[in-house]
N, C-alpha and C. Protein backbone atom coordinates (compact mmCIF):
# COMPACT_ATOMS: atom_id res chain seq x y z
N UNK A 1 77.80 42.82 -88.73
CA UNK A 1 77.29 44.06 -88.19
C UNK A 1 77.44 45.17 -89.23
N UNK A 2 76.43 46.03 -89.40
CA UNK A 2 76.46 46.98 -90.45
C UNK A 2 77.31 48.19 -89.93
N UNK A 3 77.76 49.14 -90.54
CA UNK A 3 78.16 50.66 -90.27
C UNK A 3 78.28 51.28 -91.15
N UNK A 4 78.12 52.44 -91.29
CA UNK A 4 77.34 53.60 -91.50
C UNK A 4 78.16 54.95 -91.14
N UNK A 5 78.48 55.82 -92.22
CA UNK A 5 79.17 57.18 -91.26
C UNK A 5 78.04 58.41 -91.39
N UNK A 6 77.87 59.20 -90.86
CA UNK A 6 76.65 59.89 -90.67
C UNK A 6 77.47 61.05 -89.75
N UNK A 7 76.47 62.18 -89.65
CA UNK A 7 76.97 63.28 -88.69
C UNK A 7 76.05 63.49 -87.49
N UNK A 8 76.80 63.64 -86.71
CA UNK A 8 76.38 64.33 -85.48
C UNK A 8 75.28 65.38 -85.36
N UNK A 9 74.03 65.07 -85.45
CA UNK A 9 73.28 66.76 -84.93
C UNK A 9 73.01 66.79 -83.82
N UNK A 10 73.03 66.10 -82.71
CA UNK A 10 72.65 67.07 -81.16
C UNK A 10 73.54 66.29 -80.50
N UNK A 11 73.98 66.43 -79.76
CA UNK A 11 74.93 66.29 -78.41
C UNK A 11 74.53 66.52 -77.41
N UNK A 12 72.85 66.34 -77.21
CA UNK A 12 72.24 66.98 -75.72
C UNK A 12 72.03 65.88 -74.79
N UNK A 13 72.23 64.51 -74.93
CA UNK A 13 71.79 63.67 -74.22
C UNK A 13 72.71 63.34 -73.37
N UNK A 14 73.17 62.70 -72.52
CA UNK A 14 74.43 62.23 -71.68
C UNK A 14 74.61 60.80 -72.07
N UNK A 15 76.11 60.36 -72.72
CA UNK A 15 76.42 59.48 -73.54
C UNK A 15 75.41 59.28 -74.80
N UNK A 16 74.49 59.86 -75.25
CA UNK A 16 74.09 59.31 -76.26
C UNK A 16 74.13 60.58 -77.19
N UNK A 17 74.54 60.21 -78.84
CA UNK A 17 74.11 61.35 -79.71
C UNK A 17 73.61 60.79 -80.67
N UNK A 18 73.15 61.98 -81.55
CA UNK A 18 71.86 61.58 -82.76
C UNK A 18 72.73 61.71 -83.87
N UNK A 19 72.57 60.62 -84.33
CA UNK A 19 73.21 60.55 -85.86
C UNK A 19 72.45 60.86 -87.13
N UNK A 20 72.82 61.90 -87.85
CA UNK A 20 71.95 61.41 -89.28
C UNK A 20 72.59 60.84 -90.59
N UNK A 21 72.02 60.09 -91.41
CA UNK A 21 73.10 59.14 -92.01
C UNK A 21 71.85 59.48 -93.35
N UNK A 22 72.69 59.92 -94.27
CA UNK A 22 72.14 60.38 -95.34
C UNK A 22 72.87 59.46 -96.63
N UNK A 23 71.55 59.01 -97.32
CA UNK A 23 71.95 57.94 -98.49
C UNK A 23 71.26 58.08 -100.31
N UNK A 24 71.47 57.85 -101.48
CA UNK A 24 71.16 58.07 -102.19
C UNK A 24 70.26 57.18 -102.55
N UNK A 25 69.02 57.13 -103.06
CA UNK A 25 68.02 55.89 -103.36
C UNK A 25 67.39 56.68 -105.04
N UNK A 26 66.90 55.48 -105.29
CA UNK A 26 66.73 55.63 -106.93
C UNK A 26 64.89 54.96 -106.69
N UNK A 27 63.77 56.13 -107.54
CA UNK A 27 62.93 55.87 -107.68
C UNK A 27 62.65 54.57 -108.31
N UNK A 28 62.03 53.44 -108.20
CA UNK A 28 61.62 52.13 -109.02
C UNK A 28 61.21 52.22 -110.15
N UNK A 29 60.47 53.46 -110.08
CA UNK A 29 59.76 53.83 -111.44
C UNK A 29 60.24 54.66 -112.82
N UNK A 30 60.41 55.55 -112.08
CA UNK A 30 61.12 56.79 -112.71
C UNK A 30 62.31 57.01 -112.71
N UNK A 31 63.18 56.40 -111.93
CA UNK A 31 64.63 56.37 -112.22
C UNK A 31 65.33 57.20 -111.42
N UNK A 32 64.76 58.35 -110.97
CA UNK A 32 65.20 59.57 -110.72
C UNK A 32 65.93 59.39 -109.44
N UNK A 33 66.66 60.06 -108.72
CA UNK A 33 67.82 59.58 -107.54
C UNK A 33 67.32 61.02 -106.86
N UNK A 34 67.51 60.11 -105.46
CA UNK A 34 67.21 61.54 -104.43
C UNK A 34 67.71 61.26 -103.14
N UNK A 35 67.69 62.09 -102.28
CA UNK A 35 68.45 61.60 -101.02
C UNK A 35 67.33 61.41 -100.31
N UNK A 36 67.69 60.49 -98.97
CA UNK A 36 66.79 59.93 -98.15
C UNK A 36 67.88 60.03 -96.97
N UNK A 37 67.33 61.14 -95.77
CA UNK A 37 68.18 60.72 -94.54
C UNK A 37 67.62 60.11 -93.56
N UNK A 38 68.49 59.29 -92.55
CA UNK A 38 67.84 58.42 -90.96
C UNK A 38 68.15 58.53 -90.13
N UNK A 39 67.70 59.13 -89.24
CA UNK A 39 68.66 59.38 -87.56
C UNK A 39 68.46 58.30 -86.71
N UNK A 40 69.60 58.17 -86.12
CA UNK A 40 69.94 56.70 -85.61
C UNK A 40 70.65 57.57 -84.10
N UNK A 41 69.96 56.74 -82.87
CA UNK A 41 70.76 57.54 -81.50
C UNK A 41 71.73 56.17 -81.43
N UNK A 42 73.02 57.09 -81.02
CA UNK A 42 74.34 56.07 -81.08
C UNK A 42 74.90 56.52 -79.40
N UNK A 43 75.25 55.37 -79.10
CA UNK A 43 75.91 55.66 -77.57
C UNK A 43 77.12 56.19 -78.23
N UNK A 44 78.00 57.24 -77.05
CA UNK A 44 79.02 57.99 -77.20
C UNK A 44 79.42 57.75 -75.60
N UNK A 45 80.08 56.49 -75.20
CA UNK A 45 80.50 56.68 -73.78
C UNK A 45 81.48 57.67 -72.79
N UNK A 46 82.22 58.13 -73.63
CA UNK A 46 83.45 59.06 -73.14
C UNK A 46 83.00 60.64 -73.21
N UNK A 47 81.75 60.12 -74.19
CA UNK A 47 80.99 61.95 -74.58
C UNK A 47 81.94 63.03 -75.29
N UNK A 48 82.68 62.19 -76.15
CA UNK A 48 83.33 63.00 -77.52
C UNK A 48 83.03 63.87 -78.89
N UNK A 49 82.29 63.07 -78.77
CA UNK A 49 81.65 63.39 -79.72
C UNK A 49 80.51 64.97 -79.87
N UNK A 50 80.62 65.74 -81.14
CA UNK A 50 80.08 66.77 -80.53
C UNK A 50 78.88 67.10 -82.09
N UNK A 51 77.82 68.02 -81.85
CA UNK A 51 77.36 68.71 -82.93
C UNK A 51 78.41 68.83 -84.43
N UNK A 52 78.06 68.20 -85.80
CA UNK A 52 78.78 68.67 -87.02
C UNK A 52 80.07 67.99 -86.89
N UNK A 53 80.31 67.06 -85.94
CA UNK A 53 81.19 65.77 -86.63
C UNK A 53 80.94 65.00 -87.06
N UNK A 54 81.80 64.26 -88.29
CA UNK A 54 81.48 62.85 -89.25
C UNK A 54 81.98 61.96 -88.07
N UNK A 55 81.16 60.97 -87.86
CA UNK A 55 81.33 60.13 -87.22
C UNK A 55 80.87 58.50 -87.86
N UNK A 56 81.72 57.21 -87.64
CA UNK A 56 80.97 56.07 -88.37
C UNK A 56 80.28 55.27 -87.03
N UNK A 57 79.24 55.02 -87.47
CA UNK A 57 78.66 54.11 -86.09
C UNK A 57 78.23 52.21 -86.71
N UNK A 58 78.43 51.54 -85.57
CA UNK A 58 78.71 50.31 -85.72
C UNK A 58 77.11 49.79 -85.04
N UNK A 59 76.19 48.54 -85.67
CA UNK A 59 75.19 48.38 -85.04
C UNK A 59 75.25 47.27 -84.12
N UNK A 60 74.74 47.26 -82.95
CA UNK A 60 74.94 46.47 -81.53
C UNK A 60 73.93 45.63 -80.89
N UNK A 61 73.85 45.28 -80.17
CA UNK A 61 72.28 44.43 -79.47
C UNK A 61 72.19 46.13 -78.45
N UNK A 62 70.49 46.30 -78.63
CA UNK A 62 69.36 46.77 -77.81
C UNK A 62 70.52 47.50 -76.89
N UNK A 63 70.54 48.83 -76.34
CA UNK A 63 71.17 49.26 -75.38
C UNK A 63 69.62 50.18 -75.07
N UNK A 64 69.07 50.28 -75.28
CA UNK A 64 67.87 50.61 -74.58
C UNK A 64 66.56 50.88 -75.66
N UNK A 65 65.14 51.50 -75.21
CA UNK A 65 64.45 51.43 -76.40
C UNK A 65 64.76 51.77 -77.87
N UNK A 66 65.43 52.88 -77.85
CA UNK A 66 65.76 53.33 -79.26
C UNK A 66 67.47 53.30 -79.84
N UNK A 67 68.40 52.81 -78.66
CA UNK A 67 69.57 53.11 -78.91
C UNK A 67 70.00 51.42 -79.19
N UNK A 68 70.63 51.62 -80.99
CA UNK A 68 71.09 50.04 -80.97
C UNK A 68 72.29 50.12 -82.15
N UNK A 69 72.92 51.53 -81.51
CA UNK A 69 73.93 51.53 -82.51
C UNK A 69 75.11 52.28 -81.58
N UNK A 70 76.59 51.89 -81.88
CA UNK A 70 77.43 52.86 -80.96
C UNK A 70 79.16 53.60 -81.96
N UNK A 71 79.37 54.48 -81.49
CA UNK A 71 80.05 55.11 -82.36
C UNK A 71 81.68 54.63 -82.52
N UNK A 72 81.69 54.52 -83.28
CA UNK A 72 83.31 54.15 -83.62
C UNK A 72 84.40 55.11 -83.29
N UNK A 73 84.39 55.67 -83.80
CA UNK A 73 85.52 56.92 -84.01
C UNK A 73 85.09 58.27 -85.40
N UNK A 74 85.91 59.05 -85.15
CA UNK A 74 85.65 59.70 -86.65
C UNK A 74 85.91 59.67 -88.12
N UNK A 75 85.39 59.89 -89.12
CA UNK A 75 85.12 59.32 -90.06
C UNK A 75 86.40 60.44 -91.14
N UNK A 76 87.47 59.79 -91.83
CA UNK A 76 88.37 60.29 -92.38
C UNK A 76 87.33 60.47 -93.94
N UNK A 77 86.56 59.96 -94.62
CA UNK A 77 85.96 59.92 -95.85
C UNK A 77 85.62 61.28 -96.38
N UNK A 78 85.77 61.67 -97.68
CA UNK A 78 85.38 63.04 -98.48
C UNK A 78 84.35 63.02 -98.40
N UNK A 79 83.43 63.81 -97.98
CA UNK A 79 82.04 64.29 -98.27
C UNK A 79 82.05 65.43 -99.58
N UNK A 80 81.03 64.29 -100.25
CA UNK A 80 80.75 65.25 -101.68
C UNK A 80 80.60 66.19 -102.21
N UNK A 81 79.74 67.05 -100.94
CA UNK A 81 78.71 68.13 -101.12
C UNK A 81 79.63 69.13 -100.35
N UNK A 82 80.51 68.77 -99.14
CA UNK A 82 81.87 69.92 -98.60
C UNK A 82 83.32 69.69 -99.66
């Protein structure tokens, strides 16, 4: 199973929040490096989780059309850019 730490942007759903998980990718051609982000909806059963937390999410079987990932806990890792 893959995981991924990413942050929290909305907290509006009941148990579910939107993750965005931002990664570095390198042009094929040109070499050049740029970021590429993906929002992924992660179940949050206890509803802890809030707006602008690092959170790591773990990927799961189908919990409904778009939700197939669920959240671990919070993410202790340095972010580069804070």
């Amino acid at each position: 199973m893959r995981t991924l730490i990413g942050i929290v942007v909305s907290d509006k759903m009941k148990k579910t929040r939107v993750v965005e998980v931002t990664r570095i990718k390198q042009h094929p051609r040109y070499e050049k490096r740029y970021e590429a982000t993906a929002s992924f909806k992660a179940h949050d059963e206890r509803e802890e989780y809030h707006a602008g937390d690092k959170v790591v999410i773990k990927e799961i079987r189908p919990m409904s059309k778009d939700k197939r990932w669920v959240i671990i806990g919070k993410s202790e890792a340095q972010n580069p850019k804070s």
